[in-house]
N, C-alpha and C. Protein backbone atom coordinates (compact mmCIF):
# COMPACT_ATOMS: atom_id res chain seq x y z
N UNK A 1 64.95 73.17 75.00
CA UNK A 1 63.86 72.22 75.14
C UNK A 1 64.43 70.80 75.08
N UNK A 2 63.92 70.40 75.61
CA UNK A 2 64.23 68.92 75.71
C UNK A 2 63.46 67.88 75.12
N UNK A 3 64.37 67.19 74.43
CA UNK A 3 63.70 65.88 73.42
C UNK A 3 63.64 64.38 73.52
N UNK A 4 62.48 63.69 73.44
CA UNK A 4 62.71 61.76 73.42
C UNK A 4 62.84 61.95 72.22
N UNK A 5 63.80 61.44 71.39
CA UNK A 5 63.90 61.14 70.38
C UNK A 5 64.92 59.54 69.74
N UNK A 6 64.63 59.41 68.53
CA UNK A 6 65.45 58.27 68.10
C UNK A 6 67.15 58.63 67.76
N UNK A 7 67.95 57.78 67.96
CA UNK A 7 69.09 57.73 68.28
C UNK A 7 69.84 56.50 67.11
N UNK A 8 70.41 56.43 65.73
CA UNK A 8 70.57 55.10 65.01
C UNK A 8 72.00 54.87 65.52
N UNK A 9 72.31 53.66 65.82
CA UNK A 9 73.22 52.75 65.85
C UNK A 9 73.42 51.69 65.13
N UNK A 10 74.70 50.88 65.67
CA UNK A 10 74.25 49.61 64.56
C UNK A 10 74.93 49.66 63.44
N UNK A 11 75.29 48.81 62.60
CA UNK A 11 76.46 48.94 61.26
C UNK A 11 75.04 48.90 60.12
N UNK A 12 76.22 49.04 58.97
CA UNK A 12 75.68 49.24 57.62
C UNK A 12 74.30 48.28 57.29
N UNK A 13 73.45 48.60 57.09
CA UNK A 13 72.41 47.39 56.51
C UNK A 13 71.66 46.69 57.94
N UNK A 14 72.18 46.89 59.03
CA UNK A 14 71.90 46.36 60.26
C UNK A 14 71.73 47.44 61.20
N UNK A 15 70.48 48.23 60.99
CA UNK A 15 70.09 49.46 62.03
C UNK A 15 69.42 49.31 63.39
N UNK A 16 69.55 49.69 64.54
CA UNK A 16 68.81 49.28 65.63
C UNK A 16 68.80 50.99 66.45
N UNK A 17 68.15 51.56 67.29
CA UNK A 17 67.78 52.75 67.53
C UNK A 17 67.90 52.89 69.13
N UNK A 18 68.38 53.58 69.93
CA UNK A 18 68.15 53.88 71.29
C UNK A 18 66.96 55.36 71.11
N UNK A 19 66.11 54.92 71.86
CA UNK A 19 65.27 56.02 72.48
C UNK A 19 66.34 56.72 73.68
N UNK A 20 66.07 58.15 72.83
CA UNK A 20 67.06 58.45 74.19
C UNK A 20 66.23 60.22 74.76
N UNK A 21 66.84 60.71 75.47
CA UNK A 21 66.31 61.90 75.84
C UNK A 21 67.88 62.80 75.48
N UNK A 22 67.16 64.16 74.82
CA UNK A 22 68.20 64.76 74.66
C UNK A 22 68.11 66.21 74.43
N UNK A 23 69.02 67.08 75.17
CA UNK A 23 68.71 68.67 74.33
C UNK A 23 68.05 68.56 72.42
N UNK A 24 67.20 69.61 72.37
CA UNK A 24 66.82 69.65 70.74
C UNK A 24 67.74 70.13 70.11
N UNK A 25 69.02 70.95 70.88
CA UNK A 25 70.23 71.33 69.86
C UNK A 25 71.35 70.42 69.64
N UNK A 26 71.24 69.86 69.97
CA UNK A 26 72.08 68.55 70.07
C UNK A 26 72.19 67.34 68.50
N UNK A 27 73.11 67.38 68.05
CA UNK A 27 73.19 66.54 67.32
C UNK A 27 72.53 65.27 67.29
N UNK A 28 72.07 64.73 66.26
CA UNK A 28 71.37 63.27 66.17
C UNK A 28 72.49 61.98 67.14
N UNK A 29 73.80 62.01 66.95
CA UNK A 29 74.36 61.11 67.40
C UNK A 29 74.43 61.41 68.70
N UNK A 30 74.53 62.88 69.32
CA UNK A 30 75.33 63.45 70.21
C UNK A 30 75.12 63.06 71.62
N UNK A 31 76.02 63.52 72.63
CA UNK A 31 75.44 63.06 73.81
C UNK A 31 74.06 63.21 74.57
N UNK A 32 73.43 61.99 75.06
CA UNK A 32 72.43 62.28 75.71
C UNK A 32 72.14 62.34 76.77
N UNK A 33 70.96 62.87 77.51
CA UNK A 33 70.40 62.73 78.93
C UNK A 33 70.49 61.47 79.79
N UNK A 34 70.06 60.52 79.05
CA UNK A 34 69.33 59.37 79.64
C UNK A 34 68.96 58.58 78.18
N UNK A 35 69.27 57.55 78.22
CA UNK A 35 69.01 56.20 77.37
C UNK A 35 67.62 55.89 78.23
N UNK A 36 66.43 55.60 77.44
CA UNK A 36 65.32 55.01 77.99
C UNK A 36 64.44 54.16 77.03
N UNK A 37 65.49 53.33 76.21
CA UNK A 37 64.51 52.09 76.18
C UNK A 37 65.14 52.10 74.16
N UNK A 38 64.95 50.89 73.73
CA UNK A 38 65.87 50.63 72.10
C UNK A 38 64.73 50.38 71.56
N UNK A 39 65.00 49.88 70.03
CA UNK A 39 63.76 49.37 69.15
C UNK A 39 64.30 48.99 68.09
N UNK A 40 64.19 47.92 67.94
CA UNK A 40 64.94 47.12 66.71
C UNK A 40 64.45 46.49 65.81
N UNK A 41 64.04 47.38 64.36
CA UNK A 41 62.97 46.68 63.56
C UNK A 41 63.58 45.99 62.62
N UNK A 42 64.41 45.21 63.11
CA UNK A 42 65.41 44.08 62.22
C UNK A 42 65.00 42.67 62.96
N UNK A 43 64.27 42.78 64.32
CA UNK A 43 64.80 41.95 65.32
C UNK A 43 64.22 40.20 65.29
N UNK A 44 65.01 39.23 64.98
CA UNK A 44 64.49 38.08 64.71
C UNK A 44 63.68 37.37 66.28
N UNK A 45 62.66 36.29 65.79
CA UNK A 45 61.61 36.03 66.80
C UNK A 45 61.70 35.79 68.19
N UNK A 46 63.30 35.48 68.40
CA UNK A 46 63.42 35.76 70.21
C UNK A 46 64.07 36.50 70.55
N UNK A 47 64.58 37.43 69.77
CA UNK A 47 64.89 38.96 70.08
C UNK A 47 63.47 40.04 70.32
N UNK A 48 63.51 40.73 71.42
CA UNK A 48 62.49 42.07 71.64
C UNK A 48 63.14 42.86 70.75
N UNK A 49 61.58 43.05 69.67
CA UNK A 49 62.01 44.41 69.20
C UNK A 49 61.56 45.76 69.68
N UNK A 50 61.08 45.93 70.97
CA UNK A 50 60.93 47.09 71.42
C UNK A 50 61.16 47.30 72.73
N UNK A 51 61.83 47.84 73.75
CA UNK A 51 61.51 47.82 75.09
C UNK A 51 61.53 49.53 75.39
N UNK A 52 61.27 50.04 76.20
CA UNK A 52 60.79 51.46 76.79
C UNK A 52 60.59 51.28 78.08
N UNK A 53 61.52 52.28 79.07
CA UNK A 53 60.75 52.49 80.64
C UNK A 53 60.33 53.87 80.48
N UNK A 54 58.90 53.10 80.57
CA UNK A 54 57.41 53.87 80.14
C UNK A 54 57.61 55.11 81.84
N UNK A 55 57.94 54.31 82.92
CA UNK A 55 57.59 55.17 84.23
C UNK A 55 59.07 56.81 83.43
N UNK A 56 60.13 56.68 83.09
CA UNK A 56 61.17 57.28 82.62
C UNK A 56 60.53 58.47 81.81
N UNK A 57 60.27 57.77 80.61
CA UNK A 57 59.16 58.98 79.73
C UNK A 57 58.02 59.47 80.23
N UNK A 58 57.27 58.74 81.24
CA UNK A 58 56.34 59.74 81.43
C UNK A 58 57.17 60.88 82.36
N UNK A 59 58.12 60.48 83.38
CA UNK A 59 58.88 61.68 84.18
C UNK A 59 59.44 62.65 83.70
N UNK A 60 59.64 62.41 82.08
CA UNK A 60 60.40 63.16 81.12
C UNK A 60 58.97 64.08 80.50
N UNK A 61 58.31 63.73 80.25
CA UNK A 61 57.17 64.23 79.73
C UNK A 61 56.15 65.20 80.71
N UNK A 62 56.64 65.07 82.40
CA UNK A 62 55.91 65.42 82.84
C UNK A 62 56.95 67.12 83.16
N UNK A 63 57.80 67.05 82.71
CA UNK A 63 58.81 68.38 83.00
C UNK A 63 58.87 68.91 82.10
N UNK A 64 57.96 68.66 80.69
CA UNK A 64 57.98 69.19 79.90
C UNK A 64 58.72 69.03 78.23
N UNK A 65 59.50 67.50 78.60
CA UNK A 65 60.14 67.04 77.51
C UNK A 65 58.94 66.59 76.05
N UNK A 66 59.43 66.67 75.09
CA UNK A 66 58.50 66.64 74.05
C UNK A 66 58.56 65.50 73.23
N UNK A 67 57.93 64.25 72.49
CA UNK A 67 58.54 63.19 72.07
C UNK A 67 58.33 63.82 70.45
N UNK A 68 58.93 63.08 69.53
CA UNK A 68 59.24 62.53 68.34
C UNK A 68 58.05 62.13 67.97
N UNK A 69 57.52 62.41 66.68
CA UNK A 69 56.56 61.59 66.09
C UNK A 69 56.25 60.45 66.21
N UNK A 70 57.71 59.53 66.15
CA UNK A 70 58.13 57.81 65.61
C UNK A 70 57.82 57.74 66.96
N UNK A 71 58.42 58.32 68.41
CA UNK A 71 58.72 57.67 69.91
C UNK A 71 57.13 57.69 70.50
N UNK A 72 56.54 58.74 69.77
CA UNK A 72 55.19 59.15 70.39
C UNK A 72 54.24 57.49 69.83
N UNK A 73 54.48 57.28 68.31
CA UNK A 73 54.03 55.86 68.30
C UNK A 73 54.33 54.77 68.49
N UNK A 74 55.57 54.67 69.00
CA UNK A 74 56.20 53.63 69.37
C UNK A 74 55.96 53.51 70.80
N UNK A 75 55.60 54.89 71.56
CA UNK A 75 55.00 54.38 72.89
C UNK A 75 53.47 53.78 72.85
N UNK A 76 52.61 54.64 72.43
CA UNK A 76 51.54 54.01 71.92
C UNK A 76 51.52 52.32 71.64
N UNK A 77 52.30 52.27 71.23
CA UNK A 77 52.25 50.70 70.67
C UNK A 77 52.85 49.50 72.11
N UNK A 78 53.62 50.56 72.27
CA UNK A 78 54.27 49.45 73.57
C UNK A 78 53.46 49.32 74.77
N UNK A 79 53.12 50.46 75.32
CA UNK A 79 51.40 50.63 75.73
C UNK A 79 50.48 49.51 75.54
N UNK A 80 50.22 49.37 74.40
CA UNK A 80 49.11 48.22 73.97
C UNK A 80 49.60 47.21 74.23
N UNK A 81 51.00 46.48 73.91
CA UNK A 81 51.12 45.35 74.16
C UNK A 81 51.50 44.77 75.10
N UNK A 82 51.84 46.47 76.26
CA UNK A 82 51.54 45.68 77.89
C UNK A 82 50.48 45.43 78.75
N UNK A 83 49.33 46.00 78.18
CA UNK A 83 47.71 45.96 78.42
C UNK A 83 47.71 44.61 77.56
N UNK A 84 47.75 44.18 76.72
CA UNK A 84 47.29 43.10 76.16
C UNK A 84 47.98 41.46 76.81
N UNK A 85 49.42 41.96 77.33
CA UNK A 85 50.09 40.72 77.70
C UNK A 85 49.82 40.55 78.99
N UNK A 86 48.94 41.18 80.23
CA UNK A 86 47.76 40.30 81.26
C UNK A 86 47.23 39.68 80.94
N UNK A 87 46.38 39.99 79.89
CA UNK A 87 45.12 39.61 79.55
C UNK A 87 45.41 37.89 79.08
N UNK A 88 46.37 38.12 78.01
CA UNK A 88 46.68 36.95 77.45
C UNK A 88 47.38 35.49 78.45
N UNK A 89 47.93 35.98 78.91
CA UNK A 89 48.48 35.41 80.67
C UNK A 89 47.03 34.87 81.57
N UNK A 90 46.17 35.62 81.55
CA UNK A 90 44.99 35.28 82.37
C UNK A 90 44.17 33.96 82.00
């Protein structure tokens, strides 16, 4: 089965995460499918702390890949704040 899941990188005290796609037997570090998008909840105010290619996961999702608790709300969220950043633009 195949997984979106979180991926930690990044040194001691300074964590940052690749969303990545990956076999479920596969080690946490181990090699992955496809890198599709980081999240960095360290990230100071002109750093993005989230990016995702949303078209990627849904192609992954539509073959049957399964997300992560954390990736499932972290899309959710990124979701919202690309519906919200038209609006705010308008």
């Amino acid at each position: 089965m195949v997984t979106i899941r979180l991926t930690r990188r990044g040194s001691r005290n300074n964590p940052y995460y690749h969303v990545v796609v990956t076999d479920h037997r596969k080690r946490q570090g181990g090699k992955s499918l496809e890198q599709v998008g980081f999240f960095n909840p360290r990230a100071r105010k002109a750093e993005p702390k989230l990016r995702l290619n949303l078209e990627r996961i849904d192609y992954w999702v539509s073959l049957g890949a399964q997300t992560s608790e954390r990736v499932r709300h972290l899309v959710r969220e990124y979701r919202k704040q690309a519906a919200e950043a038209p609006a705010a633009a308008a």
